[in-house]
C-alpha atoms as a PDB file:
ATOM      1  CA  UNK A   1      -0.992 -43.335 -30.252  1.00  0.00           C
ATOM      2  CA  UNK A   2      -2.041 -45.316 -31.107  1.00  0.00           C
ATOM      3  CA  UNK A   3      -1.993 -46.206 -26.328  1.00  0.00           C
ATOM      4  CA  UNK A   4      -1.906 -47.481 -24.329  1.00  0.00           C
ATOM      5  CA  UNK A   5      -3.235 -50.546 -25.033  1.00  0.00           C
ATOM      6  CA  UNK A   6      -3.004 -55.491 -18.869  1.00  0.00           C
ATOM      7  CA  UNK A   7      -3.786 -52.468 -16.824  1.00  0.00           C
ATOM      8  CA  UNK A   8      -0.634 -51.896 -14.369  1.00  0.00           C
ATOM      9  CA  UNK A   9      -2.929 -52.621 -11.288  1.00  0.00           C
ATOM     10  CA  UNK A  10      -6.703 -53.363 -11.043  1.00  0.00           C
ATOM     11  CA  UNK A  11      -6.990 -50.655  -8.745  1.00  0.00           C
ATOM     12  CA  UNK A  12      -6.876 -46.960  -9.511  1.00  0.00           C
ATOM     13  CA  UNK A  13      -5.538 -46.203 -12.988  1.00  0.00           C
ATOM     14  CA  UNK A  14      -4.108 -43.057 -12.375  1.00  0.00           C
ATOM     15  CA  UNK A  15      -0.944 -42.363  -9.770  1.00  0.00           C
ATOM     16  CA  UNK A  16      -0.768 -39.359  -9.240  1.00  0.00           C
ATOM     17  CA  UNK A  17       2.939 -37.882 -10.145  1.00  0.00           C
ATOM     18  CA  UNK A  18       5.611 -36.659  -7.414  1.00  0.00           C
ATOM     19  CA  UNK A  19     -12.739 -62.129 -39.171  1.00  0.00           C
ATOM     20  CA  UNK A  20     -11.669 -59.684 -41.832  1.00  0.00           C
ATOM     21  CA  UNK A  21      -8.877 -57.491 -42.327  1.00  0.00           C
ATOM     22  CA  UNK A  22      -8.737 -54.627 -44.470  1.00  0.00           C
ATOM     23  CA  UNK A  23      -5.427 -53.753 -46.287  1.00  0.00           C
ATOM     24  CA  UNK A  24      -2.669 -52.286 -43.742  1.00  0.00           C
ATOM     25  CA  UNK A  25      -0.665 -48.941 -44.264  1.00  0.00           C
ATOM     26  CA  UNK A  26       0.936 -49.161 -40.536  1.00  0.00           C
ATOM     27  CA  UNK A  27      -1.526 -46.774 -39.091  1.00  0.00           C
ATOM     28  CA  UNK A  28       0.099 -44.763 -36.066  1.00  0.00           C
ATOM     29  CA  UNK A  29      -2.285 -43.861 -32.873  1.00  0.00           C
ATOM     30  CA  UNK A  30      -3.842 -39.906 -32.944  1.00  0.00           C
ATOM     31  CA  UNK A  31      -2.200 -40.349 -36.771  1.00  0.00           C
ATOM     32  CA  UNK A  32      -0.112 -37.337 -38.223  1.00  0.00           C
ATOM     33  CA  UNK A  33       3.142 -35.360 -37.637  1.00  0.00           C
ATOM     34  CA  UNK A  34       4.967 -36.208 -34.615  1.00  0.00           C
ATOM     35  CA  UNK A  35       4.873 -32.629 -33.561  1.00  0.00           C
ATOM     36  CA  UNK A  36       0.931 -32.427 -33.126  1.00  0.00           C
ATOM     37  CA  UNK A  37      -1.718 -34.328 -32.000  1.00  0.00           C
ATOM     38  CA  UNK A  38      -5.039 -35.804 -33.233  1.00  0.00           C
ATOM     39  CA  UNK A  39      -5.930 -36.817 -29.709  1.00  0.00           C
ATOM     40  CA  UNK A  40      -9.860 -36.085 -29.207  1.00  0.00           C
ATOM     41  CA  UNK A  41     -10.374 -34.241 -26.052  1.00  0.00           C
ATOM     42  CA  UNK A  42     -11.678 -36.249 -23.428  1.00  0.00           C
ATOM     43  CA  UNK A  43     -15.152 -37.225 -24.401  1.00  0.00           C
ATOM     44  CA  UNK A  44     -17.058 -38.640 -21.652  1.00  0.00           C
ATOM     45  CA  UNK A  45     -17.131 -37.850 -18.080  1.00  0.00           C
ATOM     46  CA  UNK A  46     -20.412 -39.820 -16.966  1.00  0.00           C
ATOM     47  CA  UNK A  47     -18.976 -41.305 -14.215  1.00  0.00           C
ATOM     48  CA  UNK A  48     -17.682 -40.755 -10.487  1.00  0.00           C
ATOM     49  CA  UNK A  49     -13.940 -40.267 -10.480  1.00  0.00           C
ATOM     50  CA  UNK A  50     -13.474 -43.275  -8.198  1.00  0.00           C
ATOM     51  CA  UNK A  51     -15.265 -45.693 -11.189  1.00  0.00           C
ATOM     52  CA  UNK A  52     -13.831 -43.695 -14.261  1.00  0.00           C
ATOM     53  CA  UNK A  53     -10.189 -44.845 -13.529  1.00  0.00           C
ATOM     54  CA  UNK A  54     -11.196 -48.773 -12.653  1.00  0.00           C
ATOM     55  CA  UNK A  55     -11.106 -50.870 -15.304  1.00  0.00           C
ATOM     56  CA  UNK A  56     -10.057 -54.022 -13.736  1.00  0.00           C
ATOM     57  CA  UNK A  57     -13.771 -54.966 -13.105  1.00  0.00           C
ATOM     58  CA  UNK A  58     -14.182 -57.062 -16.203  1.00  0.00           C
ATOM     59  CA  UNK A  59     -10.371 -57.540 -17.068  1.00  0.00           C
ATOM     60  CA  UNK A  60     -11.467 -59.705 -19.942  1.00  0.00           C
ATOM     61  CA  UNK A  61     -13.120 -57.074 -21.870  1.00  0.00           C
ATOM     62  CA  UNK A  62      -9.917 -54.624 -21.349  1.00  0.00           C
ATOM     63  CA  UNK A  63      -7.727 -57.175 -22.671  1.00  0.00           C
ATOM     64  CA  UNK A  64     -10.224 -57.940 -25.415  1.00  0.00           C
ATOM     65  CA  UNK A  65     -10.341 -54.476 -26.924  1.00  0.00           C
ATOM     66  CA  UNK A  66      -6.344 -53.867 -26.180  1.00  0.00           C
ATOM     67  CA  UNK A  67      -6.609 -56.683 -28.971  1.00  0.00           C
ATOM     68  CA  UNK A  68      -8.768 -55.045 -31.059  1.00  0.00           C
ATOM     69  CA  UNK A  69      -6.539 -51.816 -31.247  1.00  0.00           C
ATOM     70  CA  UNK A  70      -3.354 -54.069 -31.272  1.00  0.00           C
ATOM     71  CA  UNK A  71      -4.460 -55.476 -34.258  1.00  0.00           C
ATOM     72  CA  UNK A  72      -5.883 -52.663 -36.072  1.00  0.00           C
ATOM     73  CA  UNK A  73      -2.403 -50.584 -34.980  1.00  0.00           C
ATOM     74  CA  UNK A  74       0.382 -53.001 -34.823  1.00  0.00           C
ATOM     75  CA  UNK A  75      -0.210 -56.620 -36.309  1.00  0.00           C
ATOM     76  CA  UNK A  76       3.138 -57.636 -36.701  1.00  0.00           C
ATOM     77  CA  UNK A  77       5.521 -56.093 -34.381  1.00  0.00           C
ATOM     78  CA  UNK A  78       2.841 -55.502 -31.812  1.00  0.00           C
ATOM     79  CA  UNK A  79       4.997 -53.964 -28.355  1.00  0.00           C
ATOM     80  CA  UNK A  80       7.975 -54.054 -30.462  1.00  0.00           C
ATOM     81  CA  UNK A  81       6.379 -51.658 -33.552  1.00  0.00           C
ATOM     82  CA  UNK A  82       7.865 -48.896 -34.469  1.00  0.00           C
ATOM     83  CA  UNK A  83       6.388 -46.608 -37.088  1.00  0.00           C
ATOM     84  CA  UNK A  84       7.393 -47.941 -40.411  1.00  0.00           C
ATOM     85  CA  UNK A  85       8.138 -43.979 -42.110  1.00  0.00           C
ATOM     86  CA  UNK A  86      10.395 -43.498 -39.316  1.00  0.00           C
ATOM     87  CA  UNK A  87      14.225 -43.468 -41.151  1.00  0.00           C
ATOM     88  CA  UNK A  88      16.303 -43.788 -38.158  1.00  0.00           C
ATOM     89  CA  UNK A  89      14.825 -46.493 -35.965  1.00  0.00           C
ATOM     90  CA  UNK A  90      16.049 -46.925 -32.174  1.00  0.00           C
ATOM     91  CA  UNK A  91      18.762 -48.715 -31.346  1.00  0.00           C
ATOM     92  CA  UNK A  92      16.924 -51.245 -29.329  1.00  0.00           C
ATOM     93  CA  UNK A  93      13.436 -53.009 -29.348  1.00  0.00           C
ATOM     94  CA  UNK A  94      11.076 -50.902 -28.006  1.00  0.00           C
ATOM     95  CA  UNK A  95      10.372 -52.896 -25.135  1.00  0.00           C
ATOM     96  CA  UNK A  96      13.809 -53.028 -23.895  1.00  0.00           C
ATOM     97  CA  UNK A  97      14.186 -49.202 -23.791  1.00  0.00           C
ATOM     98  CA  UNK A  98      13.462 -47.039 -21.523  1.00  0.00           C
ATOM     99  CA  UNK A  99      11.041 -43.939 -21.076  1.00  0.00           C
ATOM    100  CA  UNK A 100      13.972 -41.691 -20.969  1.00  0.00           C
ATOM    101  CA  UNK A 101      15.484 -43.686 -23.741  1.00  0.00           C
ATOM    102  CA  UNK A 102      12.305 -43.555 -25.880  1.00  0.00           C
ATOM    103  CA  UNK A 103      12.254 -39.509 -25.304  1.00  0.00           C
ATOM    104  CA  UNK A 104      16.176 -39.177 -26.109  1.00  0.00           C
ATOM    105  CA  UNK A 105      15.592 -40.987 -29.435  1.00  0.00           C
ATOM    106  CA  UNK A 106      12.644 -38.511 -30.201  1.00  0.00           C
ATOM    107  CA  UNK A 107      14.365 -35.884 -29.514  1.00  0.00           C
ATOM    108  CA  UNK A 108      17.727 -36.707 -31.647  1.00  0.00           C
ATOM    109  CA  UNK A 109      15.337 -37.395 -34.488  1.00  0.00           C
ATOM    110  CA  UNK A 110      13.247 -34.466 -35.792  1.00  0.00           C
ATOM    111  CA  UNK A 111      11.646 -34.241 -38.530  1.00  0.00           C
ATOM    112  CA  UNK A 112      10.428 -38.090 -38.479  1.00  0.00           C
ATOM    113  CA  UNK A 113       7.540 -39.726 -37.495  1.00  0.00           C
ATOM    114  CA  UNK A 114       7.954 -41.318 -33.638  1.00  0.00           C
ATOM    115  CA  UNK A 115       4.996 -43.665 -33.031  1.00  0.00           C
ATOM    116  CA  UNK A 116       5.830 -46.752 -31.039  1.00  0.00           C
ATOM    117  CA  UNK A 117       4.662 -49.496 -29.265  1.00  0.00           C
ATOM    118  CA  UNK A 118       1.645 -51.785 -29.582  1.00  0.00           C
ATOM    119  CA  UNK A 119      -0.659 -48.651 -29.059  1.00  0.00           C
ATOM    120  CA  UNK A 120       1.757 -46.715 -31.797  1.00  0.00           C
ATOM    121  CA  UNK A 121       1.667 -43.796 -29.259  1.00  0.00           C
ATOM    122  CA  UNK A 122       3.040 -40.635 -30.900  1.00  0.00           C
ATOM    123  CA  UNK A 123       5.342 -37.666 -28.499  1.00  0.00           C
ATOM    124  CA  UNK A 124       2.702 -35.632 -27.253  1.00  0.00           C
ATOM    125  CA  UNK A 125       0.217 -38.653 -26.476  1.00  0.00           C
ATOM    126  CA  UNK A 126       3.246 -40.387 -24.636  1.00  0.00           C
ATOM    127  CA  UNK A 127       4.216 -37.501 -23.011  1.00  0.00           C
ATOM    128  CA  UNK A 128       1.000 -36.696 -21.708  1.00  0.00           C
ATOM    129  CA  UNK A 129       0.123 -40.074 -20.368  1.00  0.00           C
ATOM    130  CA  UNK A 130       3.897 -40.858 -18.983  1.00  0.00           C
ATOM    131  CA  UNK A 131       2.753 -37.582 -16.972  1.00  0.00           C
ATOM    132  CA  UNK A 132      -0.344 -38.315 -16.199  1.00  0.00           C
ATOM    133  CA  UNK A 133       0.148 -42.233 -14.446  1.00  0.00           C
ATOM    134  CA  UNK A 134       3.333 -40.422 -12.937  1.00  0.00           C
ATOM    135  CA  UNK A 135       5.719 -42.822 -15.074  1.00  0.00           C
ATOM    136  CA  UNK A 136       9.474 -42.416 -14.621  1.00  0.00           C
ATOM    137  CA  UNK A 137      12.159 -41.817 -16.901  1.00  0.00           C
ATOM    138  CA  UNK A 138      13.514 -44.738 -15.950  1.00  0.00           C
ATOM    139  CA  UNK A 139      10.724 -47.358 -16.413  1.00  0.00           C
ATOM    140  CA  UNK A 140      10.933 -49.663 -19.016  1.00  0.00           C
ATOM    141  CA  UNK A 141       8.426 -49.672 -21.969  1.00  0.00           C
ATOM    142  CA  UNK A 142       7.255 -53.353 -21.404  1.00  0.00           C
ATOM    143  CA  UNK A 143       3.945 -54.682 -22.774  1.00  0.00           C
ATOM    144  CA  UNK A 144       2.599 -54.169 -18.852  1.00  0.00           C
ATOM    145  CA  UNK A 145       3.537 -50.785 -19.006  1.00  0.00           C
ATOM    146  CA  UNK A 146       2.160 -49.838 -22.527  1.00  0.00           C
ATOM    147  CA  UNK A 147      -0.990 -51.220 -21.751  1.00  0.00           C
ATOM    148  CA  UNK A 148      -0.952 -49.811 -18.550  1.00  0.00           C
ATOM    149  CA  UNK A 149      -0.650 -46.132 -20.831  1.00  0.00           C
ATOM    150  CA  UNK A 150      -3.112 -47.024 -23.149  1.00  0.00           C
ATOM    151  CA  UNK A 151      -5.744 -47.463 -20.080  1.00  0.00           C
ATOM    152  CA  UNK A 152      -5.645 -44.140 -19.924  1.00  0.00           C
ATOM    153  CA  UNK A 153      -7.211 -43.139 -23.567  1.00  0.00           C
ATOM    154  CA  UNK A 154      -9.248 -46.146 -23.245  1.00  0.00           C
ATOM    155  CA  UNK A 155     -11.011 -44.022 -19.898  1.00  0.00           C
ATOM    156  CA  UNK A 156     -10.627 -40.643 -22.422  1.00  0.00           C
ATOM    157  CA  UNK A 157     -12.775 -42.720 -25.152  1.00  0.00           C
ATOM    158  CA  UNK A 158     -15.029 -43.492 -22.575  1.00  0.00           C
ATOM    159  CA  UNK A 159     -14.924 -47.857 -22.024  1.00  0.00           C
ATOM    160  CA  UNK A 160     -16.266 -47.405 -18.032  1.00  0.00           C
ATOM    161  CA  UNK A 161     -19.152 -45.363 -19.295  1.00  0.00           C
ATOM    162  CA  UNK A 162     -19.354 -47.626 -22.220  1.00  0.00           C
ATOM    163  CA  UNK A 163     -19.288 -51.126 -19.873  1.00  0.00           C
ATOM    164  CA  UNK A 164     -21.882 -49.408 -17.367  1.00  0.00           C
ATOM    165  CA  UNK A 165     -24.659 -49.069 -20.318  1.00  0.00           C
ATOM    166  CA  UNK A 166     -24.440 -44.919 -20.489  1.00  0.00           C
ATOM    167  CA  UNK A 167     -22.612 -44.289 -23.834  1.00  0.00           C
ATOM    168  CA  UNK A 168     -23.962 -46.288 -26.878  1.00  0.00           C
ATOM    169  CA  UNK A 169     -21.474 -48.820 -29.015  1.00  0.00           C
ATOM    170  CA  UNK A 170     -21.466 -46.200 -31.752  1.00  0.00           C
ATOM    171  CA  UNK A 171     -20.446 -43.465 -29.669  1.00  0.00           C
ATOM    172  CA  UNK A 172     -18.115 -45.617 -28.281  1.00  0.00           C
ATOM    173  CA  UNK A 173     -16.373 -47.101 -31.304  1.00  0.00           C
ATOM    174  CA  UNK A 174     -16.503 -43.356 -32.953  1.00  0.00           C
ATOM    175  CA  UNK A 175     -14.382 -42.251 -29.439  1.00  0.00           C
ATOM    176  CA  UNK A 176     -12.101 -45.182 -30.279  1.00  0.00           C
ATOM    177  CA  UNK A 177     -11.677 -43.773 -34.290  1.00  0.00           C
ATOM    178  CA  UNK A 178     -10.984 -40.311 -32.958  1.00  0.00           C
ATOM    179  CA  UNK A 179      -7.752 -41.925 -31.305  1.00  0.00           C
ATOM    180  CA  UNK A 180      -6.479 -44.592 -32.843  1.00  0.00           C
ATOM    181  CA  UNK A 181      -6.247 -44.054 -37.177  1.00  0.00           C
ATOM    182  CA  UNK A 182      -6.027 -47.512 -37.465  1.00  0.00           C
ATOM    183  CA  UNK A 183     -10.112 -48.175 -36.387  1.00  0.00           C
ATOM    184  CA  UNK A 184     -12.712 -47.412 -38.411  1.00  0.00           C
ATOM    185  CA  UNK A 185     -15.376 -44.542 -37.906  1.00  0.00           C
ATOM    186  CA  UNK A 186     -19.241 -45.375 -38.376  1.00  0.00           C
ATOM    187  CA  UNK A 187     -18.584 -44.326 -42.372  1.00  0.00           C
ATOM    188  CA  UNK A 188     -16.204 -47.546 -42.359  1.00  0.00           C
ATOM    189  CA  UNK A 189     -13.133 -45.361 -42.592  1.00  0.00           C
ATOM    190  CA  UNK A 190     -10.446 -43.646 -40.121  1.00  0.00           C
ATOM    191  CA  UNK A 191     -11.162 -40.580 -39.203  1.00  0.00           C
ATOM    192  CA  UNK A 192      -7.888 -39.570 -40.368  1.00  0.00           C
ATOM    193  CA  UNK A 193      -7.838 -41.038 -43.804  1.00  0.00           C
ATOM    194  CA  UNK A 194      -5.494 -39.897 -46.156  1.00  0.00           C
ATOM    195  CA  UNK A 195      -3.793 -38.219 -43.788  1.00  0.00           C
ATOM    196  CA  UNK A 196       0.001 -39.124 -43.913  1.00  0.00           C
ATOM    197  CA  UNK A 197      -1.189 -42.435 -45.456  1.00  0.00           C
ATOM    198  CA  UNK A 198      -3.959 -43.711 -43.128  1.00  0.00           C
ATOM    199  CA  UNK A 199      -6.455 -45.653 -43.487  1.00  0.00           C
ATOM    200  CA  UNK A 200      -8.695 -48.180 -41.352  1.00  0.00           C
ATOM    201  CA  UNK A 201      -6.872 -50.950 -41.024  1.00  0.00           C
ATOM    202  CA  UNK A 202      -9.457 -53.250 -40.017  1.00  0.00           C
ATOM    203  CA  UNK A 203     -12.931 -54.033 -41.065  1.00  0.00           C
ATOM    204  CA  UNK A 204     -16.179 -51.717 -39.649  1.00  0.00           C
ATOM    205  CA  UNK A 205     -17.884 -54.834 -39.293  1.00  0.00           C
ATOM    206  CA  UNK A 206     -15.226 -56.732 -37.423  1.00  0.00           C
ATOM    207  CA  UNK A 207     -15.046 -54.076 -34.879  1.00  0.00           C
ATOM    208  CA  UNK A 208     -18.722 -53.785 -34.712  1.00  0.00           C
ATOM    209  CA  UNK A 209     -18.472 -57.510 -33.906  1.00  0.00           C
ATOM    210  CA  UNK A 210     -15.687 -56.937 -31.415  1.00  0.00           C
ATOM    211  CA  UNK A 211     -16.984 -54.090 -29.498  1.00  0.00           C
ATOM    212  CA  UNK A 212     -20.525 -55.929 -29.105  1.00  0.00           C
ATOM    213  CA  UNK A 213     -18.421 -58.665 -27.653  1.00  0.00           C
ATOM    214  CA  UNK A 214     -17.690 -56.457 -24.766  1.00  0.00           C
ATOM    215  CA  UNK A 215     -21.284 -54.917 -24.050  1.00  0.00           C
ATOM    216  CA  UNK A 216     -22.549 -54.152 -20.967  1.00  0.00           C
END
């Protein structure tokens, strides 16, 4: 959705518009049919609006836990993945597309999964944050602007409220599960096992590790 996932700008987030691995299935982000969405609504709203949509404070710990998904949702191709069920693949690397290019391919091929990108983002999750950060058709799906996208669910799982010691690491990674298939719950699996073949893809205890890496 699996975000979007370097933030576009350390300042405000949001334009507004005109260690152990488990075995891999190729989890896709807010995991299922390409027609519906997983996505957990947004789950904390501790914070002014001014803070909420800054996370270039510690740009480390961003970067650290774009990792974390990365690996649990793409390993291999990373900005390049495309979801491995999907028949007909698009004509070009992901990252040399376009927005506009990404949505045409979508669209001329129902009936298929459609997650892509390092954050494995599936149509209505892209859709909703290309909206949302006012992206045009036009812009290129580059690693900058995927991670740039996936800033956005990391504010939805709640990382500022997380980094500023109001939502617990449990809470936090269990936010992160409810988006991303390929991270692990507190039960040690995805929140959407089974369905259309996920599974965690990494360890609970390496993410444990990784998230208390970024505590406030």
């Amino acid at each position: 959705m699996g975000s979007n996932a370097a933030a576009q700008s350390r300042g405000s987030l949001f334009q507004q518009p005109g260690a152990n691995l488990a075995p891999r299935l190729d989890a896709s982000l807010f995991s299922g049919q390409s027609t519906g969405s997983f996505f957990a609504p947004v789950l904390t709203r501790a914070l002014p609006t001014a803070q909420r949509f800054r996370l270039g404070v510690d740009g480390s710990a961003v970067q650290r836990l774009r990792a974390v998904i990365g690996r649990a949702e793409s390993p291999r191709a990373g900005y390049d993945a495309v979801q491995h069920g999907a028949r007909i693949k698009p004509g070009k690397r992901p990252t040399q597309m376009t927005i506009g290019e990404i949505f045409d391919w979508i669209a001329g091929t129902p009936g298929q999964p459609h997650a892509i990108g390092r954050y494995q983002f599936i149509p209505d999750t892209l859709r909703r944050v290309v909206s949302q950060t006012g992206t045009q058709r036009n812009a290129r799906f580059t690693p900058a602007l995927q991670d740039r996208l996936a800033d956005v669910l990391l504010v939805d799982a709640g990382f500022p409220a997380f980094m500023a010691g109001q939502l617990s690491q449990r809470q936090f990674m269990n936010n992160l599960a409810a988006i991303w298939a390929g991270l692990p719950a507190s039960d040690g699996r995805s929140k959407y096992h089974g369905i259309a073949g996920n599974r965690a893809t990494v360890t609970l205890a390496y993410f444990k590790s990784e998230i208390a890496k970024l505590g406030p």
